[in-house]
C-alpha atoms as a PDB file:
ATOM      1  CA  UNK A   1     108.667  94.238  57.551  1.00  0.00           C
ATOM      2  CA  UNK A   2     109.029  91.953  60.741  1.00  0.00           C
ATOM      3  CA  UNK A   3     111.561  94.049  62.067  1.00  0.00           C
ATOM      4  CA  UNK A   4     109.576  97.342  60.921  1.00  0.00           C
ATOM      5  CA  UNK A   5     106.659  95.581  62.930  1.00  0.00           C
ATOM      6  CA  UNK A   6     109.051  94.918  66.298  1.00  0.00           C
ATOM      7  CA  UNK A   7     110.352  98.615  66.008  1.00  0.00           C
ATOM      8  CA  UNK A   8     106.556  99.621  65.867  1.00  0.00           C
ATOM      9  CA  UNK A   9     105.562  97.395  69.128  1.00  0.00           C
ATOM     10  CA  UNK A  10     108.225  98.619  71.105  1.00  0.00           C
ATOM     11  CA  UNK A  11     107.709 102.001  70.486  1.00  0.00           C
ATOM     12  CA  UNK A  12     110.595 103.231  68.449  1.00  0.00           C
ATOM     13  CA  UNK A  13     109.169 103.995  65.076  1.00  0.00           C
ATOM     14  CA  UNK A  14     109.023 107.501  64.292  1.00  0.00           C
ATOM     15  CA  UNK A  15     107.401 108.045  61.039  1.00  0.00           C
ATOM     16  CA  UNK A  16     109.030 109.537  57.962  1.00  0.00           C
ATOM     17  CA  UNK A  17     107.920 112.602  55.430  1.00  0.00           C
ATOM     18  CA  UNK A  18     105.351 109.914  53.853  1.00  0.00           C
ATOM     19  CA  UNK A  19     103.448 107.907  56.466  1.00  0.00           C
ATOM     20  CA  UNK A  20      99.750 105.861  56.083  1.00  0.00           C
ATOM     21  CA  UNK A  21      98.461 107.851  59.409  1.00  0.00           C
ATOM     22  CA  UNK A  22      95.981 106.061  61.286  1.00  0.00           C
ATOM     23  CA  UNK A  23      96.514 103.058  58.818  1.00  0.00           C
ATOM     24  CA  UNK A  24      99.950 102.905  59.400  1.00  0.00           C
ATOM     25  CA  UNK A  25      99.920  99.827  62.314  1.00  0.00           C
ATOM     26  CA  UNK A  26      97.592  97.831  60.056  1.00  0.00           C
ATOM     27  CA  UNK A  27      99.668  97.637  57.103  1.00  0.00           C
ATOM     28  CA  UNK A  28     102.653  96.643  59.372  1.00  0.00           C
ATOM     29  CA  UNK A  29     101.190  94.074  61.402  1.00  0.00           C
ATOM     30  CA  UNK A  30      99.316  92.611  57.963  1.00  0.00           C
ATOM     31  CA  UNK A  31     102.479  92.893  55.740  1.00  0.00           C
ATOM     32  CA  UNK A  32     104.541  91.321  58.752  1.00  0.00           C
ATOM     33  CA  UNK A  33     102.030  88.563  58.951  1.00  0.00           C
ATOM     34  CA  UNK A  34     101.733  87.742  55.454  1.00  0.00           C
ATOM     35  CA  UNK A  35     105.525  87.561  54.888  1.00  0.00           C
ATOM     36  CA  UNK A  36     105.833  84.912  57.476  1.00  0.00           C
ATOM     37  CA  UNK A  37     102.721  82.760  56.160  1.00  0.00           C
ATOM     38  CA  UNK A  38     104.324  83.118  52.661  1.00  0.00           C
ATOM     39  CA  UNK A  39     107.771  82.130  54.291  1.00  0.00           C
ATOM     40  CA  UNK A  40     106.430  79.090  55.637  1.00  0.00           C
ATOM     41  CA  UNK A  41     104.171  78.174  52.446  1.00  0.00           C
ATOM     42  CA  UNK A  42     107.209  77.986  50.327  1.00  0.00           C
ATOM     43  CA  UNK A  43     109.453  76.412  52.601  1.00  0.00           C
ATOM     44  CA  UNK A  44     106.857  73.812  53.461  1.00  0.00           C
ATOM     45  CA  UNK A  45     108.212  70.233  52.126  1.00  0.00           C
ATOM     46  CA  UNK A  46     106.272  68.738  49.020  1.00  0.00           C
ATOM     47  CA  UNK A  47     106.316  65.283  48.269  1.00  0.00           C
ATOM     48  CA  UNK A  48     107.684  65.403  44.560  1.00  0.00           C
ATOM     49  CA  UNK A  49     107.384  61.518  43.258  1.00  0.00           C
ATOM     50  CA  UNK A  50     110.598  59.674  42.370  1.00  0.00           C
ATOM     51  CA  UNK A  51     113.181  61.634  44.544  1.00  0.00           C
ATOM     52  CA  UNK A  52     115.480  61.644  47.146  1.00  0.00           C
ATOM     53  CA  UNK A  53     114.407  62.881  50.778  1.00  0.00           C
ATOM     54  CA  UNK A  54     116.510  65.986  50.785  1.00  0.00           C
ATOM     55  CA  UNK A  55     114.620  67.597  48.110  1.00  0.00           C
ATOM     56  CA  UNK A  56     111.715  67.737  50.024  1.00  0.00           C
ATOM     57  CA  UNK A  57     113.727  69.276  52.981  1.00  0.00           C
ATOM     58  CA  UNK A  58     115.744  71.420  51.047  1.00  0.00           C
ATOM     59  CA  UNK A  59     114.904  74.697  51.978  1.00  0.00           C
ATOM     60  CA  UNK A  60     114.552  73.974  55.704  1.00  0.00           C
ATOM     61  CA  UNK A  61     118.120  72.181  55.410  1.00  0.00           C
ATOM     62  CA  UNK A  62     119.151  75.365  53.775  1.00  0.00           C
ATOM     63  CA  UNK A  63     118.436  77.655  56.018  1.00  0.00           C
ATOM     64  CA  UNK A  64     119.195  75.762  59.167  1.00  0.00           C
ATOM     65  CA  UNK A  65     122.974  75.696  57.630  1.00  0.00           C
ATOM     66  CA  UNK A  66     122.629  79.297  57.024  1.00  0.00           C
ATOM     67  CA  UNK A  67     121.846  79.642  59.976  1.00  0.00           C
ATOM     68  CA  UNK A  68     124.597  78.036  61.390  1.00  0.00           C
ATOM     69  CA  UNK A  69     127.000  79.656  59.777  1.00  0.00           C
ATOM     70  CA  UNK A  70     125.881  82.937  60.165  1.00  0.00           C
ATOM     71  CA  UNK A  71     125.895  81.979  63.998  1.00  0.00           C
ATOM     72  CA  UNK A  72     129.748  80.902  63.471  1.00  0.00           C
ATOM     73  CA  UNK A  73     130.420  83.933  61.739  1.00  0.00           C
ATOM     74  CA  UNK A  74     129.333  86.337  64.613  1.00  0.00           C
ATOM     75  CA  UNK A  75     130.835  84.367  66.958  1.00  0.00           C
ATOM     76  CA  UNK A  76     134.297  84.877  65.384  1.00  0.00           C
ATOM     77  CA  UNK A  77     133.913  88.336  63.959  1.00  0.00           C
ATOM     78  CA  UNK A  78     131.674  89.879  66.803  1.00  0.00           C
ATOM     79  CA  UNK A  79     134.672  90.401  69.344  1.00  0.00           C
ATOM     80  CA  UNK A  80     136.682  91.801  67.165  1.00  0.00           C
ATOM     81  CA  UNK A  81     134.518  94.575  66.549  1.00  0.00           C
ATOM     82  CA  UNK A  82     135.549  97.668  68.259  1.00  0.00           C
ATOM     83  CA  UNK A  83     133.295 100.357  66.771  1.00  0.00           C
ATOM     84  CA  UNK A  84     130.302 100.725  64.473  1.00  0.00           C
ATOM     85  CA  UNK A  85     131.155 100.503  60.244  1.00  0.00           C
ATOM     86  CA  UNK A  86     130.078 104.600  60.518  1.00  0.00           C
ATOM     87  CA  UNK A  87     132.391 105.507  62.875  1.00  0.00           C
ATOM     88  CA  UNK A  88     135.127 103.307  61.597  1.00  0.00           C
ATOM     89  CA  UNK A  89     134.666 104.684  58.234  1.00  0.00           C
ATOM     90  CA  UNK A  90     134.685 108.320  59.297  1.00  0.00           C
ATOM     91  CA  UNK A  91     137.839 107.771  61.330  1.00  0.00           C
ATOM     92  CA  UNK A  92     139.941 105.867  58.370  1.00  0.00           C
ATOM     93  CA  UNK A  93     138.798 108.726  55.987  1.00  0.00           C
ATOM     94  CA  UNK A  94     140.219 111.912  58.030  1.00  0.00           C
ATOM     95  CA  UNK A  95     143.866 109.960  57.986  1.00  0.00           C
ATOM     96  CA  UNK A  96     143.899 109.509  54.430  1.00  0.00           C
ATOM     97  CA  UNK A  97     145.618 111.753  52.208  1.00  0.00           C
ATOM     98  CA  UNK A  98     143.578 114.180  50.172  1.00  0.00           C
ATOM     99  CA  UNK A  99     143.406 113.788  46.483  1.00  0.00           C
ATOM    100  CA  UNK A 100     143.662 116.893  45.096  1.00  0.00           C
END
């Protein structure tokens, strides 16, 4: 939805064969918003009697080494990207022999 909400600001949403019409924006920019308030309600640390620190952190330690890896990841994988997974796909299937 957040990304549905960015295509929308900037202009490059073009509506499929259902659309809301006029409502359209409003359930977006609502949807959007409420799936970043509910983000940050469950990820909020909770004081749970009896426990170690980290359990109160966990999600936010979770996703900051998530995040971290997925940063490492693109850094090593990124470059040696020549061509989007489409067009690589298309061009590996027209040099493979034909079953039948």
């Amino acid at each position: 939805m957040v990304g549905a909400a960015i295509a929308r600001m900037k202009g490059e949403w073009e509506p499929g064969v259902f659309n809301l019409g006029r409502w359209s924006s409003t359930v977006t920019y609502s949807a959007a918003a409420w799936i970043i308030l509910q983000t940050i309600n469950i990820v909020w640390p909770r004081t749970i009697a009896d426990q170690p620190w980290f359990l109160n952190w966990s999600m936010i330690i979770i996703v900051c080494v998530l995040a971290v890896v997925g940063l490492i990841v693109y850094r090593v994988v990124r470059p040696n990207i020549k061509a989007p997974i489409g067009e690589r796909m298309h061009t590996s299937d027209d040099s493979a022999p034909s079953a039948g």
